[in-house]
PDB file of N, CA and C in Angstrom:
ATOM      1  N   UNK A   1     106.213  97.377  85.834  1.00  0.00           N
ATOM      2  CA  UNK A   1     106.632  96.486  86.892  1.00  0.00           C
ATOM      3  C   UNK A   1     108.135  96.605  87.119  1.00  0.00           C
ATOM      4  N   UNK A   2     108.638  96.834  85.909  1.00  0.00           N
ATOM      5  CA  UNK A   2     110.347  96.903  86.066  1.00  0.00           C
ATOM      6  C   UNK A   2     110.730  97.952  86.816  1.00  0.00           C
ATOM      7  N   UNK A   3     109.931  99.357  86.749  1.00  0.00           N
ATOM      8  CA  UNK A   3     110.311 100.625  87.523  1.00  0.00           C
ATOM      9  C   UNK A   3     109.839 100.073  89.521  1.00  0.00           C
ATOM     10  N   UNK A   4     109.148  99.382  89.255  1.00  0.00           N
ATOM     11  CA  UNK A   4     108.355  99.014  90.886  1.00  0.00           C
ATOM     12  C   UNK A   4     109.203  98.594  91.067  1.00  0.00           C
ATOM     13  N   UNK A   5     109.924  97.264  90.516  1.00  0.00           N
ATOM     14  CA  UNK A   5     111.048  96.284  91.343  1.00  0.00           C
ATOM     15  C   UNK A   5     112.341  96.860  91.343  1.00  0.00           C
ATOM     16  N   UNK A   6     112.463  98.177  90.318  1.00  0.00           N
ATOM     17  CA  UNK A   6     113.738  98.865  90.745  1.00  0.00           C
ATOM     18  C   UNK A   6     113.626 100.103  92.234  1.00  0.00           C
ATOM     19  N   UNK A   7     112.656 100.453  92.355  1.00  0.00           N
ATOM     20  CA  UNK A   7     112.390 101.214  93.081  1.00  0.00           C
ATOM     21  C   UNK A   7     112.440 100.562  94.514  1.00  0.00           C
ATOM     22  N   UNK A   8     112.210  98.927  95.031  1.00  0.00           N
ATOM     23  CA  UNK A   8     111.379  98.042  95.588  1.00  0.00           C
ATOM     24  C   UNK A   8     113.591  98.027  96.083  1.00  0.00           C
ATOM     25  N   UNK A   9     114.015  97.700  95.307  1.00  0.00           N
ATOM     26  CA  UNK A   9     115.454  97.151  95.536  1.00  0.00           C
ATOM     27  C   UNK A   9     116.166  98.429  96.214  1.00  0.00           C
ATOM     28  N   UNK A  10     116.205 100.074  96.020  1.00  0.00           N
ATOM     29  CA  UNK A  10     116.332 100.939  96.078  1.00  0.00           C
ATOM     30  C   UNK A  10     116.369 100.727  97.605  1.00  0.00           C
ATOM     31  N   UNK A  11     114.959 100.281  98.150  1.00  0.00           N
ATOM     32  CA  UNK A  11     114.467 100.675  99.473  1.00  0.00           C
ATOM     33  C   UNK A  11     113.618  99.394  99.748  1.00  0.00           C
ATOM     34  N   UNK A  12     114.340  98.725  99.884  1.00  0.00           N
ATOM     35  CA  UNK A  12     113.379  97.521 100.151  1.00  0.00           C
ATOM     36  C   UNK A  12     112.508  97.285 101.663  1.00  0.00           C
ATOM     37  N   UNK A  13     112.284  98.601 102.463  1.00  0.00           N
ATOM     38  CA  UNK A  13     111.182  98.367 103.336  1.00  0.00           C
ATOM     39  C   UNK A  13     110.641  99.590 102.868  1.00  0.00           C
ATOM     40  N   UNK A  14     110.015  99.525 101.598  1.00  0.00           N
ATOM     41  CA  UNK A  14     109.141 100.657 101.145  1.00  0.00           C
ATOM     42  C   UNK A  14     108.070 100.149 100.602  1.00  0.00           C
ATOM     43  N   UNK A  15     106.966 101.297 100.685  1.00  0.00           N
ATOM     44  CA  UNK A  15     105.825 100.982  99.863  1.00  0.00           C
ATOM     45  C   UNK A  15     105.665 100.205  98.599  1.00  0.00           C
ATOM     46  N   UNK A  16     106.746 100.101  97.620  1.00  0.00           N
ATOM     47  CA  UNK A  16     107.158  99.827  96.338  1.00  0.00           C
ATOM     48  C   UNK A  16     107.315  98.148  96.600  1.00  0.00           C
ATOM     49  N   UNK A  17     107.846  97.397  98.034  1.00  0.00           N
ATOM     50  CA  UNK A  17     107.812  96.447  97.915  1.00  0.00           C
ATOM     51  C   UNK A  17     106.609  95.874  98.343  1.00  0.00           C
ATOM     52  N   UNK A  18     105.261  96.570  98.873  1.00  0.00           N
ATOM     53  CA  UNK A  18     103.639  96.038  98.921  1.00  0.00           C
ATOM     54  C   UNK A  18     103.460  95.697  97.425  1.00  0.00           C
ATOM     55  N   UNK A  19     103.739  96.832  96.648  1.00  0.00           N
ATOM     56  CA  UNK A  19     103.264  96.838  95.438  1.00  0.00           C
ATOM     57  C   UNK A  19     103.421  95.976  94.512  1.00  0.00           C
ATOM     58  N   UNK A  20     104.806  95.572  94.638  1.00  0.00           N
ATOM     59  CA  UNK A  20     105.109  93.992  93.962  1.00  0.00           C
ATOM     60  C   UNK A  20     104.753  92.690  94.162  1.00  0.00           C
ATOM     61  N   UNK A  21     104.666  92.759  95.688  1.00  0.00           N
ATOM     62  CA  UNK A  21     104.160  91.189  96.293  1.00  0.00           C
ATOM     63  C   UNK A  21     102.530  91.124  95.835  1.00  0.00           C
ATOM     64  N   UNK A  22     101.741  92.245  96.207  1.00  0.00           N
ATOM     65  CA  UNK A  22     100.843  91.828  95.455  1.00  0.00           C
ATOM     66  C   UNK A  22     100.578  92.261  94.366  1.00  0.00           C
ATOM     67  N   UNK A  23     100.624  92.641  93.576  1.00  0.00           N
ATOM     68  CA  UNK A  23     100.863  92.780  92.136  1.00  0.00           C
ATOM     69  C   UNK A  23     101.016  91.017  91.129  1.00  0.00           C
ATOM     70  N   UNK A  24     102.107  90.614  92.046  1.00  0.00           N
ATOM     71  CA  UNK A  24     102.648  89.322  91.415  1.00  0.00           C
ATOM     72  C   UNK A  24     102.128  88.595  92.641  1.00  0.00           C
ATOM     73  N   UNK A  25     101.404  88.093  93.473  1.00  0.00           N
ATOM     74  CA  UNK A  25     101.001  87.117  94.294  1.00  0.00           C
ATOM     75  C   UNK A  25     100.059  87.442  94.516  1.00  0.00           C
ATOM     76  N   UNK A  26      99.084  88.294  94.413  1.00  0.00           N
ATOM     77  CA  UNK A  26      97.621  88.251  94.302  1.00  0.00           C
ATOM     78  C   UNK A  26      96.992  89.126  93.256  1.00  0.00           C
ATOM     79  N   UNK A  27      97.246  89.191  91.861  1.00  0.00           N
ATOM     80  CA  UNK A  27      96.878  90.117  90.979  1.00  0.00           C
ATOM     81  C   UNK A  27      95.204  90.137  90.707  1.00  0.00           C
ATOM     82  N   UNK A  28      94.470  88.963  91.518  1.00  0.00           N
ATOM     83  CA  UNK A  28      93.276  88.807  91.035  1.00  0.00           C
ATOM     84  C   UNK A  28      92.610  89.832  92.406  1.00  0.00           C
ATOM     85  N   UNK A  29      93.472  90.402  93.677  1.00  0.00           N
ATOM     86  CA  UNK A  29      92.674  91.187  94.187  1.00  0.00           C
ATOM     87  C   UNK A  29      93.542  92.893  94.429  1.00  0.00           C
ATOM     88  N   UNK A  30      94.204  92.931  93.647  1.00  0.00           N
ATOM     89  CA  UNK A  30      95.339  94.057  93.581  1.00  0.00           C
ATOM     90  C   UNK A  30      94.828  94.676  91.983  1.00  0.00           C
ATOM     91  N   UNK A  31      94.582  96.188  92.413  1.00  0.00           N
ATOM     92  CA  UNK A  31      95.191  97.101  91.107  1.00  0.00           C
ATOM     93  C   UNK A  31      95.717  98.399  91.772  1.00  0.00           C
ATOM     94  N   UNK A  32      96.251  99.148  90.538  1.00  0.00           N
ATOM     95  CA  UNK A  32      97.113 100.049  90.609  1.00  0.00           C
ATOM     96  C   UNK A  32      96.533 101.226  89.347  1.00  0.00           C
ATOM     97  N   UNK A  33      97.105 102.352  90.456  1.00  0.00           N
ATOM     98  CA  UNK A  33      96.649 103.505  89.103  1.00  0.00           C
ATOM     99  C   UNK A  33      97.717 104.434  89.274  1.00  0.00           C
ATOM    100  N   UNK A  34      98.325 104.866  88.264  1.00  0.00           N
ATOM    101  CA  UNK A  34      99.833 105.558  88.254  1.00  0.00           C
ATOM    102  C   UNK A  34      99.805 106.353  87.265  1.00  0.00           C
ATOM    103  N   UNK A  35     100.610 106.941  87.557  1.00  0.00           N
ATOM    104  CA  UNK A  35     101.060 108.346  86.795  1.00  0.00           C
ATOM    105  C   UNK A  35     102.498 108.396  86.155  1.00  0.00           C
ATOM    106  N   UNK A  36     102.505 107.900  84.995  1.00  0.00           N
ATOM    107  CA  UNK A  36     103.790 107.823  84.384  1.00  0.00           C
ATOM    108  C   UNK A  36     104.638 109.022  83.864  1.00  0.00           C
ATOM    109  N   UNK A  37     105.678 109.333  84.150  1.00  0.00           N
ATOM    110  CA  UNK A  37     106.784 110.440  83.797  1.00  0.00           C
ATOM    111  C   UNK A  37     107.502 110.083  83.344  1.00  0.00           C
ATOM    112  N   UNK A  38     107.802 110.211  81.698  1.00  0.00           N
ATOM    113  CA  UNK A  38     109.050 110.379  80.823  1.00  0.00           C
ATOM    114  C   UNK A  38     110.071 108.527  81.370  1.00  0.00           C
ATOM    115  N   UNK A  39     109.127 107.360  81.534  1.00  0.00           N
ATOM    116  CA  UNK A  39     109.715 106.352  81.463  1.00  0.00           C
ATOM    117  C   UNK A  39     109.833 105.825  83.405  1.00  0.00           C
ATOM    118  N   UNK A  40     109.029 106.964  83.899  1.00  0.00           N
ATOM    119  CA  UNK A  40     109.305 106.624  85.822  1.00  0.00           C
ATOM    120  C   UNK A  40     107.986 106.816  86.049  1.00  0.00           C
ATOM    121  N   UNK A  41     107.693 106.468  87.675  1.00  0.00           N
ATOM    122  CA  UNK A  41     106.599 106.683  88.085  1.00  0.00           C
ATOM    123  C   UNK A  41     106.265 107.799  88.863  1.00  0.00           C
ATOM    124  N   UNK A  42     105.690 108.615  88.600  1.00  0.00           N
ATOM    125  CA  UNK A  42     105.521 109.721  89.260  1.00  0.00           C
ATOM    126  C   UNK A  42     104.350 109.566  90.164  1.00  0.00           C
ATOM    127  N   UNK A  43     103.796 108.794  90.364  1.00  0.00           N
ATOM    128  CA  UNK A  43     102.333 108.366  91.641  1.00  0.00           C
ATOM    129  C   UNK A  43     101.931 107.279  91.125  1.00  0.00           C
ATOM    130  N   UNK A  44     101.233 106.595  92.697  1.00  0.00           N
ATOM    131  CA  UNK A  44     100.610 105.523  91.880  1.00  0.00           C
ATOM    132  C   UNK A  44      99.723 105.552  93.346  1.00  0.00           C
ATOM    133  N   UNK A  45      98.797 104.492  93.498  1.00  0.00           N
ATOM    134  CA  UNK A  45      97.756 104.084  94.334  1.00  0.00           C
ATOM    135  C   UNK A  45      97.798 102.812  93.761  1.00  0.00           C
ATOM    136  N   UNK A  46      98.217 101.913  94.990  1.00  0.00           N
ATOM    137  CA  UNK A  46      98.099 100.154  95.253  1.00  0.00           C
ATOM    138  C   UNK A  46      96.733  99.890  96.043  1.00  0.00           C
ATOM    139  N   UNK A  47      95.630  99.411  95.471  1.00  0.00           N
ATOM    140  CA  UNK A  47      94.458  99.127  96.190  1.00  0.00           C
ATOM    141  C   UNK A  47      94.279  97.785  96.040  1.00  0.00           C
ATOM    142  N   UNK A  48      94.511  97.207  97.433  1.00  0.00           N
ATOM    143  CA  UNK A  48      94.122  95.877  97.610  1.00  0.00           C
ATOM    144  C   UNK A  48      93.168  95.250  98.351  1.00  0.00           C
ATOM    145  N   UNK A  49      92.096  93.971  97.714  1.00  0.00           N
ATOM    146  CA  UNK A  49      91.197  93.830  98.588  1.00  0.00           C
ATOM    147  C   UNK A  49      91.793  92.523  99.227  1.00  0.00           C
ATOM    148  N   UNK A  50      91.301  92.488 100.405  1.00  0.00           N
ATOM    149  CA  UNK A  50      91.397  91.829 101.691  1.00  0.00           C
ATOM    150  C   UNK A  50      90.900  90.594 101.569  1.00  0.00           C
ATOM    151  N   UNK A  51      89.356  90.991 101.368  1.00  0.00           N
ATOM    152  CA  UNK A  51      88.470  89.266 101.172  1.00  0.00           C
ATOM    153  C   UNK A  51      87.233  89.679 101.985  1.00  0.00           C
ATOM    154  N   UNK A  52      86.262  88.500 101.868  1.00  0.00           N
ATOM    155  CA  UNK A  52      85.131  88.911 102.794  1.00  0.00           C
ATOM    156  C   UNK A  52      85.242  88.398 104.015  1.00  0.00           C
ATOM    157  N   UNK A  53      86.324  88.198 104.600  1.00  0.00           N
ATOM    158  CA  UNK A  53      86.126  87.707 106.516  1.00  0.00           C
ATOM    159  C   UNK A  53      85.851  88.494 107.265  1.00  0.00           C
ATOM    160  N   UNK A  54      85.123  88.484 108.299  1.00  0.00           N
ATOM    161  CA  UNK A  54      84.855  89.645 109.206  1.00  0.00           C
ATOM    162  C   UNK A  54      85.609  90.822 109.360  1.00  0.00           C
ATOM    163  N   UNK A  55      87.341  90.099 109.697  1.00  0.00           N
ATOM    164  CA  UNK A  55      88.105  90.795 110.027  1.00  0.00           C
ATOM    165  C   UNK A  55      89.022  91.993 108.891  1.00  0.00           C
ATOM    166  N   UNK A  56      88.591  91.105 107.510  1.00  0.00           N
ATOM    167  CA  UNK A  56      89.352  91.688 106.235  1.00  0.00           C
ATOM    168  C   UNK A  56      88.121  92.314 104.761  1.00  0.00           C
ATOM    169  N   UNK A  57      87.594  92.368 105.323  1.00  0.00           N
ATOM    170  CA  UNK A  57      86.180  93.022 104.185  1.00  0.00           C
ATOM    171  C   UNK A  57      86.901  94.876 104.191  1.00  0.00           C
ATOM    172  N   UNK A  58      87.904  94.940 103.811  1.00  0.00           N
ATOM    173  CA  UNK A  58      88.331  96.065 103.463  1.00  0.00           C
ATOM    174  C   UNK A  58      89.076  96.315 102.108  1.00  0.00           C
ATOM    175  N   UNK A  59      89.424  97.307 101.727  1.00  0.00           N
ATOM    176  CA  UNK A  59      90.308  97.635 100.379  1.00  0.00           C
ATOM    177  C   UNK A  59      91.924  98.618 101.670  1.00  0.00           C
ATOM    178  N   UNK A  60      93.115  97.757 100.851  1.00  0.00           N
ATOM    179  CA  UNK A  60      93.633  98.798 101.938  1.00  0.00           C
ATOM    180  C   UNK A  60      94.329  99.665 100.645  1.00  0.00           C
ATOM    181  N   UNK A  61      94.652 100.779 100.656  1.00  0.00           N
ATOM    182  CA  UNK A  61      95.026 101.763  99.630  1.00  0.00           C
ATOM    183  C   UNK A  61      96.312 102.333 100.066  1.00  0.00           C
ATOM    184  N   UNK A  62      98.025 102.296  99.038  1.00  0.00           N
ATOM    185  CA  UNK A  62      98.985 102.461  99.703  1.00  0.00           C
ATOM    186  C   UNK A  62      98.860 103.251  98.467  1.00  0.00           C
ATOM    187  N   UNK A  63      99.261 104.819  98.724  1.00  0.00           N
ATOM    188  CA  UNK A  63      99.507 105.844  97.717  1.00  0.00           C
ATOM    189  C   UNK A  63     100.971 106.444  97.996  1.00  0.00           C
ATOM    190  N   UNK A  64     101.671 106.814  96.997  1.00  0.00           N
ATOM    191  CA  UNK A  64     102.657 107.338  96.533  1.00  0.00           C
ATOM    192  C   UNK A  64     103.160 108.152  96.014  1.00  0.00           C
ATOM    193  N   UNK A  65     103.236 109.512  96.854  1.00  0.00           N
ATOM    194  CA  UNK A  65     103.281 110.506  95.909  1.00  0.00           C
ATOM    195  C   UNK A  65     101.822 110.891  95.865  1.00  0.00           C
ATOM    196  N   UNK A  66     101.295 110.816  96.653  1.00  0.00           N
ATOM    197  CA  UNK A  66      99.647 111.475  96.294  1.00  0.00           C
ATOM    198  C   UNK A  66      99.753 112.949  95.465  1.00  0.00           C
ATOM    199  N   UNK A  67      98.794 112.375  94.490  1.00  0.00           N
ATOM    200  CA  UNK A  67      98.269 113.737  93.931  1.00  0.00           C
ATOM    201  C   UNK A  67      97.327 113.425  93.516  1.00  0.00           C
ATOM    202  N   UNK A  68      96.125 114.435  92.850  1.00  0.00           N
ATOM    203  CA  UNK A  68      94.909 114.591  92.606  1.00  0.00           C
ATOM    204  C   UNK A  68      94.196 113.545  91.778  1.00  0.00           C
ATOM    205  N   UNK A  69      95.009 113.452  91.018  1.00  0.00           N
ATOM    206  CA  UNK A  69      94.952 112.626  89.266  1.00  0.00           C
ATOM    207  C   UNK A  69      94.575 111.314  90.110  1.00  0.00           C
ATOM    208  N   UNK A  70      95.626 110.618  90.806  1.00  0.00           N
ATOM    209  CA  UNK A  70      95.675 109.481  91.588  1.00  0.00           C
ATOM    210  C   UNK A  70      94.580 109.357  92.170  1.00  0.00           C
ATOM    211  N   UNK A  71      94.584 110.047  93.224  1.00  0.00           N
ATOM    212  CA  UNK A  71      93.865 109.651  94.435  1.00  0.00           C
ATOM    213  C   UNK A  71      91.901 109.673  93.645  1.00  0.00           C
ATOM    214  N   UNK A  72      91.764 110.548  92.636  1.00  0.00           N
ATOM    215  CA  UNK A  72      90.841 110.572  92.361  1.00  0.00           C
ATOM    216  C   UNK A  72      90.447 109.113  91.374  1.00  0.00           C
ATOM    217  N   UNK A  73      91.138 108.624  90.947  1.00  0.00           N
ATOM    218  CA  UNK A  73      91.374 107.205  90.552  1.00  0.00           C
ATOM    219  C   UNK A  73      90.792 105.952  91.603  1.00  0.00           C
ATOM    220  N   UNK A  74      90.729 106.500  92.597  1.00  0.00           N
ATOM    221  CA  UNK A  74      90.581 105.366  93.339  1.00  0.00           C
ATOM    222  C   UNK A  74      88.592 105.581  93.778  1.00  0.00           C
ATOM    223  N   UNK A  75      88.032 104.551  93.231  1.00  0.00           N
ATOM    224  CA  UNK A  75      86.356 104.399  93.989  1.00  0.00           C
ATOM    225  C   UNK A  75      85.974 103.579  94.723  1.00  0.00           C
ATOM    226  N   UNK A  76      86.478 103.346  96.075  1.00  0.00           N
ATOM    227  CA  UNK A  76      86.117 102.634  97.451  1.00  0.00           C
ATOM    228  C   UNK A  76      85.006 103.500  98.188  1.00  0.00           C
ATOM    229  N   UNK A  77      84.083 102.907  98.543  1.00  0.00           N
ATOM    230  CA  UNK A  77      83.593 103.172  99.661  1.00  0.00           C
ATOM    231  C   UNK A  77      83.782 103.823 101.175  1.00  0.00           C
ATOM    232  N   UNK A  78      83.927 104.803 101.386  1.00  0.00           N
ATOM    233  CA  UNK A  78      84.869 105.750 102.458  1.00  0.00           C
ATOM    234  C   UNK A  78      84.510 103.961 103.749  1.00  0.00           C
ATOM    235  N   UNK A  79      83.628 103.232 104.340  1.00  0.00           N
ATOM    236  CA  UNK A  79      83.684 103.027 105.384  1.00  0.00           C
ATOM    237  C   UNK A  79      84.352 101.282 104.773  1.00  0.00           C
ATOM    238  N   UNK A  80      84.718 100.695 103.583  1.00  0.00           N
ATOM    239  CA  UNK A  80      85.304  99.957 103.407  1.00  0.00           C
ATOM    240  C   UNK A  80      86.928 100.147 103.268  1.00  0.00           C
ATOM    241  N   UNK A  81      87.515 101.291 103.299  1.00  0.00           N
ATOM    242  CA  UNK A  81      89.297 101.515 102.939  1.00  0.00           C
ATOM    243  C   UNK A  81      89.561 101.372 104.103  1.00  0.00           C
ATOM    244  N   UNK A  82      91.034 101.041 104.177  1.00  0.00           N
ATOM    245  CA  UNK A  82      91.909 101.615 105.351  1.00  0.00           C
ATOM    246  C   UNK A  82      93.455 102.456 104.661  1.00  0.00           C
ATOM    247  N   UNK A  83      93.157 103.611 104.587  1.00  0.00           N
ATOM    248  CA  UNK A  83      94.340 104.541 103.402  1.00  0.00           C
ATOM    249  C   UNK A  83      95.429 104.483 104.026  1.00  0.00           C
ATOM    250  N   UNK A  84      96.597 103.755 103.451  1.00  0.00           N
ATOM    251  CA  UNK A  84      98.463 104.718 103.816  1.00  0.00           C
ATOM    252  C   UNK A  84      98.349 105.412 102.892  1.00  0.00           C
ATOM    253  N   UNK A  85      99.555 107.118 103.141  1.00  0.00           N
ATOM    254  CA  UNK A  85     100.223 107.798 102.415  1.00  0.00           C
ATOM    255  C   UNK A  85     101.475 108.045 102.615  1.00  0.00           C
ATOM    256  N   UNK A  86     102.233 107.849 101.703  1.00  0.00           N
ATOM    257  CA  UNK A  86     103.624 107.819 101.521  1.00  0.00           C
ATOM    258  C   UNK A  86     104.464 108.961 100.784  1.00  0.00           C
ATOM    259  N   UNK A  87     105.082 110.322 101.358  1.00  0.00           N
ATOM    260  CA  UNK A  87     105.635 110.593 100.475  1.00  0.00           C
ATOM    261  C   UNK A  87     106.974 110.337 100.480  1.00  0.00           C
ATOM    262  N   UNK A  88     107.450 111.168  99.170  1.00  0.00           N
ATOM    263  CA  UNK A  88     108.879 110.079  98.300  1.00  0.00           C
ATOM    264  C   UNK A  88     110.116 110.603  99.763  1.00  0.00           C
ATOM    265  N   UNK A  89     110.757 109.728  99.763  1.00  0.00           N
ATOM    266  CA  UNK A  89     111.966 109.809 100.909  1.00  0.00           C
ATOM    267  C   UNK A  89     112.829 110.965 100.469  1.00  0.00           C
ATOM    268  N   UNK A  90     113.523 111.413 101.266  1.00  0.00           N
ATOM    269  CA  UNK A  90     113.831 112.403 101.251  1.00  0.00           C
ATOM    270  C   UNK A  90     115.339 111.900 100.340  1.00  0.00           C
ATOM    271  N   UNK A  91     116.058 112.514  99.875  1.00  0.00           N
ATOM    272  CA  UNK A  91     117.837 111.890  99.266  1.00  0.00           C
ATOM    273  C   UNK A  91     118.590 111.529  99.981  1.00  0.00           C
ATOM    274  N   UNK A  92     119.360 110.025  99.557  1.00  0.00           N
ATOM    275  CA  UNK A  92     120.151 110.046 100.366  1.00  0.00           C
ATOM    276  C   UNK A  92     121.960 110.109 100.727  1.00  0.00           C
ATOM    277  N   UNK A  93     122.343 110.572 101.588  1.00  0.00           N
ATOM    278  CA  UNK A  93     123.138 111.500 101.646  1.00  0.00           C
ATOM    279  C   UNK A  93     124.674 110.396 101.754  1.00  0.00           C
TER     280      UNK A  93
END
C-alpha cells in the first residue's frame, strides 16, 4: 500500500490513485494482483466490483503495466468486465 500511495502522490491523476480509494474505501469489493520487484511494483490489476444494479453489475479492471502473469490473474467473465490499460508514463523531463 505504501508503494501505491507513493506512486498515487507522484501522479495524482493516475491509475495508482483508483487503486487506493478503493483499496481503503471499499476493500470488501476491490482486489488486486501484482507483481512485486526488488521492494516496487512492477504490475498490478485493480478489479473492482460495481454491485448488482442494472446499471453497475460489472467488475471494472484497471491494469498497470500489463503483462501476462497479471492479466492472467484476473477470472471475470468476458461479458461482465469493463477493462482500462495503462502503461507506465513516459519520464519526466
Amino acid at each position: 500500500m505504501n508503494v501505491l500511495v507513493r506512486l498515487c502522490k507522484e501522479d495524482p491523476l493516475s491509475v495508482h490513485c483508483y487503486a487506493v480509494y478503493y483499496l481503503t474505501r471499499e476493500p470488501d469489493r476491490t482486489e488486486i494482483v501484482l507483481i512485486a520487484l526488488s521492494g516496487n511494483i512492477g504490475s498490478y490489476a485493480l478489479v473492482w466490483y460495481g454491485g448488482r444494479s442494472a446499471i453497475m453489475d460489472i467488475y471494472e479492471i484497471h491494469i498497470w503495466k500489463p503483462i501476462r502473469e497479471v492479466v492472467l490473474g484476473i477470472d471475470v467473465a468476458p461479458d461482465k468486465k469493463q477493462t482500462y490499460s495503462y502503461r507506465a508514463a513516459p519520464p519526466k523531463m
